[in-house]
PDB file of N, CA and C in Angstrom:
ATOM      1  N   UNK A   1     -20.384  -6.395  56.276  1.00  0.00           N
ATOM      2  CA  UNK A   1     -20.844  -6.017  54.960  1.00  0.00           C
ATOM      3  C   UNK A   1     -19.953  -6.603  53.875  1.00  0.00           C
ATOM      4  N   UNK A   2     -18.616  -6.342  54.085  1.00  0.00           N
ATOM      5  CA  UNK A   2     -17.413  -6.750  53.073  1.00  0.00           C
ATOM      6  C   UNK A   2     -17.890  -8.510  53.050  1.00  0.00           C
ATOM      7  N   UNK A   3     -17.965  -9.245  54.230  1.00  0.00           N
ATOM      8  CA  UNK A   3     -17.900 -10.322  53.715  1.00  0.00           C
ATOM      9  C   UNK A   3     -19.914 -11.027  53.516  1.00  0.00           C
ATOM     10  N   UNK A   4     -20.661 -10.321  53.729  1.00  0.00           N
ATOM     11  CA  UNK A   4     -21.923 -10.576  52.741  1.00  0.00           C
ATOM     12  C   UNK A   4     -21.731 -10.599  51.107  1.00  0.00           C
ATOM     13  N   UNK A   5     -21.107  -9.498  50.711  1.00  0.00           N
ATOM     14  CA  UNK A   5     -20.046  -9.238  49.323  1.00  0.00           C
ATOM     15  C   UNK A   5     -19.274  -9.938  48.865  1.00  0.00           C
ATOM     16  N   UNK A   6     -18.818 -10.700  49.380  1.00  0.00           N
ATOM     17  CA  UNK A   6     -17.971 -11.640  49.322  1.00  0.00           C
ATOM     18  C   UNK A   6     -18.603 -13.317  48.791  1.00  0.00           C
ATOM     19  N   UNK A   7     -19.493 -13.151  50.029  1.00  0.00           N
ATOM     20  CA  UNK A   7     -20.332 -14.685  50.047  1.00  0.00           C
ATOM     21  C   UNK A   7     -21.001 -14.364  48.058  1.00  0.00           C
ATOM     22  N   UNK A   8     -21.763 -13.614  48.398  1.00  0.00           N
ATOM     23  CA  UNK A   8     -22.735 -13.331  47.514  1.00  0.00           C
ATOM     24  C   UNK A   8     -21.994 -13.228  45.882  1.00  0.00           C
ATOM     25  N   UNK A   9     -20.874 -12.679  45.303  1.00  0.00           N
ATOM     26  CA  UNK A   9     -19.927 -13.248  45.045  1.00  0.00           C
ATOM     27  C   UNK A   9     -19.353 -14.559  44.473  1.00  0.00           C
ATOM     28  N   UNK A  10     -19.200 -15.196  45.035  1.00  0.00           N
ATOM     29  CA  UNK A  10     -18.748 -16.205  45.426  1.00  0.00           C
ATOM     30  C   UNK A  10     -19.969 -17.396  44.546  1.00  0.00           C
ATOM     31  N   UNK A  11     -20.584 -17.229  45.404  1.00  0.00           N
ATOM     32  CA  UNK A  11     -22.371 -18.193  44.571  1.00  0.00           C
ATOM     33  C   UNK A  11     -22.635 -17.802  43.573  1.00  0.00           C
ATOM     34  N   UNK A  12     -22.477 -16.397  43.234  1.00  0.00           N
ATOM     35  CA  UNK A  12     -22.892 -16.087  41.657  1.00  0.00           C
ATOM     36  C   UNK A  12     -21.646 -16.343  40.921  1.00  0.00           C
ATOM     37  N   UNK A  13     -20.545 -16.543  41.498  1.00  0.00           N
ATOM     38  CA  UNK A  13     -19.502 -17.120  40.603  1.00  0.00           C
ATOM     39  C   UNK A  13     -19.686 -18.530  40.023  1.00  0.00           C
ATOM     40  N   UNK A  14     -19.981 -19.668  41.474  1.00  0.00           N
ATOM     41  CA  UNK A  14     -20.380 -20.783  40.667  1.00  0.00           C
ATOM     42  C   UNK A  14     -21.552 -21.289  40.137  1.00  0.00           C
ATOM     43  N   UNK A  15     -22.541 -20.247  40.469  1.00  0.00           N
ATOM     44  CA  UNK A  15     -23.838 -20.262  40.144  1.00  0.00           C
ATOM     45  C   UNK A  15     -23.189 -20.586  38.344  1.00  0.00           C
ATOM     46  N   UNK A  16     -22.587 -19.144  38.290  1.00  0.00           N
ATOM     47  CA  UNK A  16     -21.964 -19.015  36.415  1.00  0.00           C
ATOM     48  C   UNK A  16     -21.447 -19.988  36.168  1.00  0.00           C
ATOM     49  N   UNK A  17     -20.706 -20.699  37.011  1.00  0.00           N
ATOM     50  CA  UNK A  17     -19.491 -22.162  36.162  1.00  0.00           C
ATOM     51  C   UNK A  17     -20.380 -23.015  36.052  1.00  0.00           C
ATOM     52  N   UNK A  18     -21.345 -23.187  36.946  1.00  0.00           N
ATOM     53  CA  UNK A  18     -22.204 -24.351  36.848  1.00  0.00           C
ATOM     54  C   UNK A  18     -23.121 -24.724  36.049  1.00  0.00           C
ATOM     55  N   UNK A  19     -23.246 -23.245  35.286  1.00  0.00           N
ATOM     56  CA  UNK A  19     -24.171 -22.976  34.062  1.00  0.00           C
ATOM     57  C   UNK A  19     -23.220 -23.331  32.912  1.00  0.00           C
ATOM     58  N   UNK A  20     -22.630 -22.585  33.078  1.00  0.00           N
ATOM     59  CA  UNK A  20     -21.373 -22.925  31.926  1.00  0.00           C
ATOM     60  C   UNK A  20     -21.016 -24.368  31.724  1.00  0.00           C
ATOM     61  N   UNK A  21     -21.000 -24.782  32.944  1.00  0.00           N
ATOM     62  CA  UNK A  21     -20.374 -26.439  32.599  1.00  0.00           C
ATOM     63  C   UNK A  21     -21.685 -27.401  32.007  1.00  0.00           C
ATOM     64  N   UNK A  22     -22.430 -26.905  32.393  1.00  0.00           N
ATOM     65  CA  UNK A  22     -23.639 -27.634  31.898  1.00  0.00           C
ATOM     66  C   UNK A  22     -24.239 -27.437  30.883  1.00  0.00           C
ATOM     67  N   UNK A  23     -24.278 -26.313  30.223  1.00  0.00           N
ATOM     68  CA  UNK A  23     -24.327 -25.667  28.889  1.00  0.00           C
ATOM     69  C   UNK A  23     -23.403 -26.300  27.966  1.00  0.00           C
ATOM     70  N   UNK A  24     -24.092 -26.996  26.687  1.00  0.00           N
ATOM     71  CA  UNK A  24     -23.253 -28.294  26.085  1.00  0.00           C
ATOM     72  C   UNK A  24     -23.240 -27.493  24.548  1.00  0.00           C
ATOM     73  N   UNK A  25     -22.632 -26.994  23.799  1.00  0.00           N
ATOM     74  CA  UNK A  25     -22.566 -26.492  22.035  1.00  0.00           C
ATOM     75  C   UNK A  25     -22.765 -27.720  21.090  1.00  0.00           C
ATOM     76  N   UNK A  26     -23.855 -27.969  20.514  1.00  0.00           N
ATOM     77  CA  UNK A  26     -23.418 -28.802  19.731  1.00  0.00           C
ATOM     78  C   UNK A  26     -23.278 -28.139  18.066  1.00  0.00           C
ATOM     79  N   UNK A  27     -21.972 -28.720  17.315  1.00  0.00           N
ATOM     80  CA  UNK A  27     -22.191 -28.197  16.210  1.00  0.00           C
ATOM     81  C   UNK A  27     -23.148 -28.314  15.214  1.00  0.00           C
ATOM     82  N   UNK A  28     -24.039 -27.436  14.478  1.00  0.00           N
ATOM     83  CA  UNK A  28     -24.064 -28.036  12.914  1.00  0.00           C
ATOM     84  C   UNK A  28     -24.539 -28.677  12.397  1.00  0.00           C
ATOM     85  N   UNK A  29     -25.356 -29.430  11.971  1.00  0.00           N
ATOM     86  CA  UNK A  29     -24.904 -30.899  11.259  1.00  0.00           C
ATOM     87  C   UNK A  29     -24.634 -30.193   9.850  1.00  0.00           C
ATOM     88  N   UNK A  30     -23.658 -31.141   9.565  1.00  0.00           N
ATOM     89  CA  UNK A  30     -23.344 -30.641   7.858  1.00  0.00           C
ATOM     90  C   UNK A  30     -24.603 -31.669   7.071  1.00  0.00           C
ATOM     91  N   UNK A  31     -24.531 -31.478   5.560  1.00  0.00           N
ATOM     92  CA  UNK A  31     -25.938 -32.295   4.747  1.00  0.00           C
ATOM     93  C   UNK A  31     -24.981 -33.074   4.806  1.00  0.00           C
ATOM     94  N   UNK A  32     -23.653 -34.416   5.005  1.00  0.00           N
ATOM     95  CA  UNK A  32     -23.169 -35.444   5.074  1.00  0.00           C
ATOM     96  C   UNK A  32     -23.890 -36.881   5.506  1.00  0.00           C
ATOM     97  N   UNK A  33     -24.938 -36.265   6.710  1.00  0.00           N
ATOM     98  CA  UNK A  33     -25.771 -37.082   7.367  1.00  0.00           C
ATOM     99  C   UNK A  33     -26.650 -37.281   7.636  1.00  0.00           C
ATOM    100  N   UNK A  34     -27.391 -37.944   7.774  1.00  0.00           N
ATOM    101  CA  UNK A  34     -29.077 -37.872   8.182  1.00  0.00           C
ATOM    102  C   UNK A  34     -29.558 -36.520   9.128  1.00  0.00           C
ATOM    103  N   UNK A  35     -30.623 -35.659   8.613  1.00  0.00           N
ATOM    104  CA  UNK A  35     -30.829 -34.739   9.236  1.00  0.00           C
ATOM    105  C   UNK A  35     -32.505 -34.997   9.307  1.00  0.00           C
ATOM    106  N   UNK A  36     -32.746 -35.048  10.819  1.00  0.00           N
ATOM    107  CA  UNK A  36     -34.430 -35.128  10.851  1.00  0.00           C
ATOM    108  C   UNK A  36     -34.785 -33.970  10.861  1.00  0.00           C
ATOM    109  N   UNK A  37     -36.294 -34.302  10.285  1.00  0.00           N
ATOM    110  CA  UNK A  37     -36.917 -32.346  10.240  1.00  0.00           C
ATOM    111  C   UNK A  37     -38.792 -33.293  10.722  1.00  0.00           C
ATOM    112  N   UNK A  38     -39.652 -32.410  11.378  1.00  0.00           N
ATOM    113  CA  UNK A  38     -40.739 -32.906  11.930  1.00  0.00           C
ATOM    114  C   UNK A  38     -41.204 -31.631  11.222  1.00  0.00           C
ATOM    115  N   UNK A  39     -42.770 -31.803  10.627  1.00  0.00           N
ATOM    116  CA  UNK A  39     -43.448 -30.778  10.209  1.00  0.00           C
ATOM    117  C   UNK A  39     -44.212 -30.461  11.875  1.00  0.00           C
ATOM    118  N   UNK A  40     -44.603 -30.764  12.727  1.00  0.00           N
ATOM    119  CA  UNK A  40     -44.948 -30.455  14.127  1.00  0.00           C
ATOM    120  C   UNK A  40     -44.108 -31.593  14.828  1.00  0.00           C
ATOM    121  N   UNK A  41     -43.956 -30.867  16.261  1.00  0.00           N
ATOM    122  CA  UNK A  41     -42.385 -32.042  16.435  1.00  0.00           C
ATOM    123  C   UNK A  41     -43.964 -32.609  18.455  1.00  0.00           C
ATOM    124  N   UNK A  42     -45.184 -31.718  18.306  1.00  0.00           N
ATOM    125  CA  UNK A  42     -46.199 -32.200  19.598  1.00  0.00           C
ATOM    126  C   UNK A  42     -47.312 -32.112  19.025  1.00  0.00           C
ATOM    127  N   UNK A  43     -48.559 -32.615  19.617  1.00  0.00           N
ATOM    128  CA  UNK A  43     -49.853 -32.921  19.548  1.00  0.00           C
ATOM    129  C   UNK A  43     -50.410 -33.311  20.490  1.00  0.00           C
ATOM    130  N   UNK A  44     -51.721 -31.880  20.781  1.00  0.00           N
ATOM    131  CA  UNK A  44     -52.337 -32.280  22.352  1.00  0.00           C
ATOM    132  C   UNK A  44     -53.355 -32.352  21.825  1.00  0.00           C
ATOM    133  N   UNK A  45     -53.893 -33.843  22.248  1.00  0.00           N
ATOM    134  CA  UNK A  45     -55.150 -34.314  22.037  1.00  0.00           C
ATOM    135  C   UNK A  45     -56.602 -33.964  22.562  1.00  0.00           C
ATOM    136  N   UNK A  46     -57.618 -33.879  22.646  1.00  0.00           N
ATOM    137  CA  UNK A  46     -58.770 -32.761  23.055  1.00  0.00           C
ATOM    138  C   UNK A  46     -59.457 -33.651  24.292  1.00  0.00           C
ATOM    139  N   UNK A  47     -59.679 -33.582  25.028  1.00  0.00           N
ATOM    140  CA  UNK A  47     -60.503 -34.388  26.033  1.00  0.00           C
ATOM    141  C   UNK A  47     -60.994 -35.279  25.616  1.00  0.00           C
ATOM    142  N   UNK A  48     -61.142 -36.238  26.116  1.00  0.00           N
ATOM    143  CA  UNK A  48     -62.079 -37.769  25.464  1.00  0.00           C
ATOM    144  C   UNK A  48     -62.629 -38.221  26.458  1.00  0.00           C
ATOM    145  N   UNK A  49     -63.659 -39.581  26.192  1.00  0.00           N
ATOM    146  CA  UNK A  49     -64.003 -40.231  27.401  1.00  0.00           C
ATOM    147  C   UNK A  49     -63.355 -41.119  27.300  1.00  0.00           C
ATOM    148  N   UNK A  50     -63.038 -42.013  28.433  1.00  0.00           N
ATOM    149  CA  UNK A  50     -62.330 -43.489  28.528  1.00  0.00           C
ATOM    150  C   UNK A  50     -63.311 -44.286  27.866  1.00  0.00           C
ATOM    151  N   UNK A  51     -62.326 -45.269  27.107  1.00  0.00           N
ATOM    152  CA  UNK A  51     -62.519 -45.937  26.224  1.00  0.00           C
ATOM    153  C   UNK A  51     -62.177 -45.283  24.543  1.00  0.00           C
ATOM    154  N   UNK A  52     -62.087 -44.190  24.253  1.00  0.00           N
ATOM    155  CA  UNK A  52     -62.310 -43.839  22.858  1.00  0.00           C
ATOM    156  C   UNK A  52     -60.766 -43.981  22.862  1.00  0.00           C
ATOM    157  N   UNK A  53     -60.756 -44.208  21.238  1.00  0.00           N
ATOM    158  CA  UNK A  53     -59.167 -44.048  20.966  1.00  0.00           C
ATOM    159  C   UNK A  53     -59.300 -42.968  20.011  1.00  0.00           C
ATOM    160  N   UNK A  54     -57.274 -42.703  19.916  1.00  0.00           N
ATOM    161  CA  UNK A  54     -56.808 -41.741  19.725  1.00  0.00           C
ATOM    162  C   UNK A  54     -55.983 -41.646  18.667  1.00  0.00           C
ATOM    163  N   UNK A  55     -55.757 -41.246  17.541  1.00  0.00           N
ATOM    164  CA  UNK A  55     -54.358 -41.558  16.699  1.00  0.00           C
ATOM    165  C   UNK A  55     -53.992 -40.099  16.083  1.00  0.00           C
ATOM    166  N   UNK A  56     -52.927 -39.975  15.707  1.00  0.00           N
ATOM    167  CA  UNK A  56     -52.512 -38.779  15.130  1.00  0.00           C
ATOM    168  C   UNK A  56     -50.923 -38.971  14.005  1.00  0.00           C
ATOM    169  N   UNK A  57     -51.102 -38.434  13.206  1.00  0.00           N
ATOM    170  CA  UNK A  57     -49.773 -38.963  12.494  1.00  0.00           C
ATOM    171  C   UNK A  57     -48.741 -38.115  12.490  1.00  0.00           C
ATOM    172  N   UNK A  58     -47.835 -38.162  12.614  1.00  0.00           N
ATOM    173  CA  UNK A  58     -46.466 -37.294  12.380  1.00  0.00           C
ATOM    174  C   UNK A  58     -45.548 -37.597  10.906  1.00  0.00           C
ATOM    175  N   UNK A  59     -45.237 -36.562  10.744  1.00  0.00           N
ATOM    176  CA  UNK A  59     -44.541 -36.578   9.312  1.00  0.00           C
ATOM    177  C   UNK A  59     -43.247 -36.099   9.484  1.00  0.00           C
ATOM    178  N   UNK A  60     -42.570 -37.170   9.104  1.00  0.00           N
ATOM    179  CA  UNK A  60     -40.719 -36.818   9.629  1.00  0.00           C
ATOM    180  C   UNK A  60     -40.219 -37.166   7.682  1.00  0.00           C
ATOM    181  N   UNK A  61     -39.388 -35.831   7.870  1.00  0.00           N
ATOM    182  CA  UNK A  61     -38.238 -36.221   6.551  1.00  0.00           C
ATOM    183  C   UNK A  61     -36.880 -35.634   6.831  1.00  0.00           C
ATOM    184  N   UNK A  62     -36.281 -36.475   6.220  1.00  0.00           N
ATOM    185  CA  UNK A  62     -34.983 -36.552   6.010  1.00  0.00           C
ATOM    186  C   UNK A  62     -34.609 -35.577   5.262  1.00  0.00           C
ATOM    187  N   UNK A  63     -33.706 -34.607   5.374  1.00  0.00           N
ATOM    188  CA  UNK A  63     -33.354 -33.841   4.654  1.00  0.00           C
ATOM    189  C   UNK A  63     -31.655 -33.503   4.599  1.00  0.00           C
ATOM    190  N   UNK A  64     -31.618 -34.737   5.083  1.00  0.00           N
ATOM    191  CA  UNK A  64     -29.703 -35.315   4.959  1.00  0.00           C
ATOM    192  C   UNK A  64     -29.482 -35.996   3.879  1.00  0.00           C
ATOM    193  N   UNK A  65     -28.345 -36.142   3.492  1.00  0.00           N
ATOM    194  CA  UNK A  65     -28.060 -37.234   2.331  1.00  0.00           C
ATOM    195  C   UNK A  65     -27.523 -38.821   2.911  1.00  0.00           C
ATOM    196  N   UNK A  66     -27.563 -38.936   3.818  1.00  0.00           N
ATOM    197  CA  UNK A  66     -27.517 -40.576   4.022  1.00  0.00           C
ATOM    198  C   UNK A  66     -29.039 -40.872   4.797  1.00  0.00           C
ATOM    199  N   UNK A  67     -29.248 -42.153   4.665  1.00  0.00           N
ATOM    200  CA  UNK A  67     -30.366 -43.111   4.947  1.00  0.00           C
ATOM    201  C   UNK A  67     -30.522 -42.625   6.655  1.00  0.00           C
ATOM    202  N   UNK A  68     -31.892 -42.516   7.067  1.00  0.00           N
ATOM    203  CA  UNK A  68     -32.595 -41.492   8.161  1.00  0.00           C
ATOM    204  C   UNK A  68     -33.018 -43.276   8.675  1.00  0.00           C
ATOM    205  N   UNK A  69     -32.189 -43.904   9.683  1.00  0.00           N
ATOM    206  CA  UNK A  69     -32.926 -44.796  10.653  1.00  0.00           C
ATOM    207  C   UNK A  69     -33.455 -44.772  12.369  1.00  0.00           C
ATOM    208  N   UNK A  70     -34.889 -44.869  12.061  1.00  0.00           N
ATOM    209  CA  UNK A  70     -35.594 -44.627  13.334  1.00  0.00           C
ATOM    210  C   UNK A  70     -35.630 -45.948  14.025  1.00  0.00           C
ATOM    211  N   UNK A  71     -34.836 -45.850  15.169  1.00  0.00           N
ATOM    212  CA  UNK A  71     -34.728 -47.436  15.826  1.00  0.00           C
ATOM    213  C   UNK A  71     -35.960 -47.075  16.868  1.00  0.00           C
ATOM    214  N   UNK A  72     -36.650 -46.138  17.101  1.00  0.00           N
ATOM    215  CA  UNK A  72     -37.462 -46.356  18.581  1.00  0.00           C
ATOM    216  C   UNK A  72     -38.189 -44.927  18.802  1.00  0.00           C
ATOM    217  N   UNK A  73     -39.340 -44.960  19.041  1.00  0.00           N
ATOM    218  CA  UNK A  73     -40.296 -43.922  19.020  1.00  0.00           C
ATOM    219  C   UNK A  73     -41.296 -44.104  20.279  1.00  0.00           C
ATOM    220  N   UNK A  74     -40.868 -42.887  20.952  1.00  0.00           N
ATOM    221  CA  UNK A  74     -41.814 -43.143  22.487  1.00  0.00           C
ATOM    222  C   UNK A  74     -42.475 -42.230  22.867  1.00  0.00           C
ATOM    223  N   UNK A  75     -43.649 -42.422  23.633  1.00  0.00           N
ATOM    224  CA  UNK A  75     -44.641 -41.348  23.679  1.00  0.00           C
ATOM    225  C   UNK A  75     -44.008 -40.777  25.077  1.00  0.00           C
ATOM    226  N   UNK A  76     -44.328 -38.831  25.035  1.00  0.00           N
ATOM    227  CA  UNK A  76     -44.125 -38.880  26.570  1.00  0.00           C
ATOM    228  C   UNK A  76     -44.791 -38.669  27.480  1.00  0.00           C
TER     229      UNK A  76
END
């Protein structure tokens, strides 16, 4: 019994570090820098048939005080 207690223990100990270590804080951003803001940040498109196309627009602003550059935008 003592050492089921033990084991069990033991895994939920590094179960916790392993969370912990992987669990990343990031600070903040101060207004110093480009801050993106998305008025919807997804968009699920409604069934279609093949062949029809599709477009949808996204609206991104800057609400940092330096210049907001988007090098690369990918669908997922």
């Amino acid at each position: 019994m003592t050492k089921n207690i033990l084991k069990t223990f033991v895994l939920l100990f590094f179960l916790a570090i392993t969370l912990l270590w992987r669990s990343q804080v990031y600070p903040a951003q101060s207004g110093d820098g480009p801050i993106i803001h998305f008025d919807q940040k997804n968009h699920i498109f409604p069934t279609v048939f093949e062949g029809e196309k599709l477009s949808h627009t996204f609206t991104v602003f800057n609400q940092g005080t330096a210049n907001l550059n988007i090098k690369r935008v990918t669908p997922s």
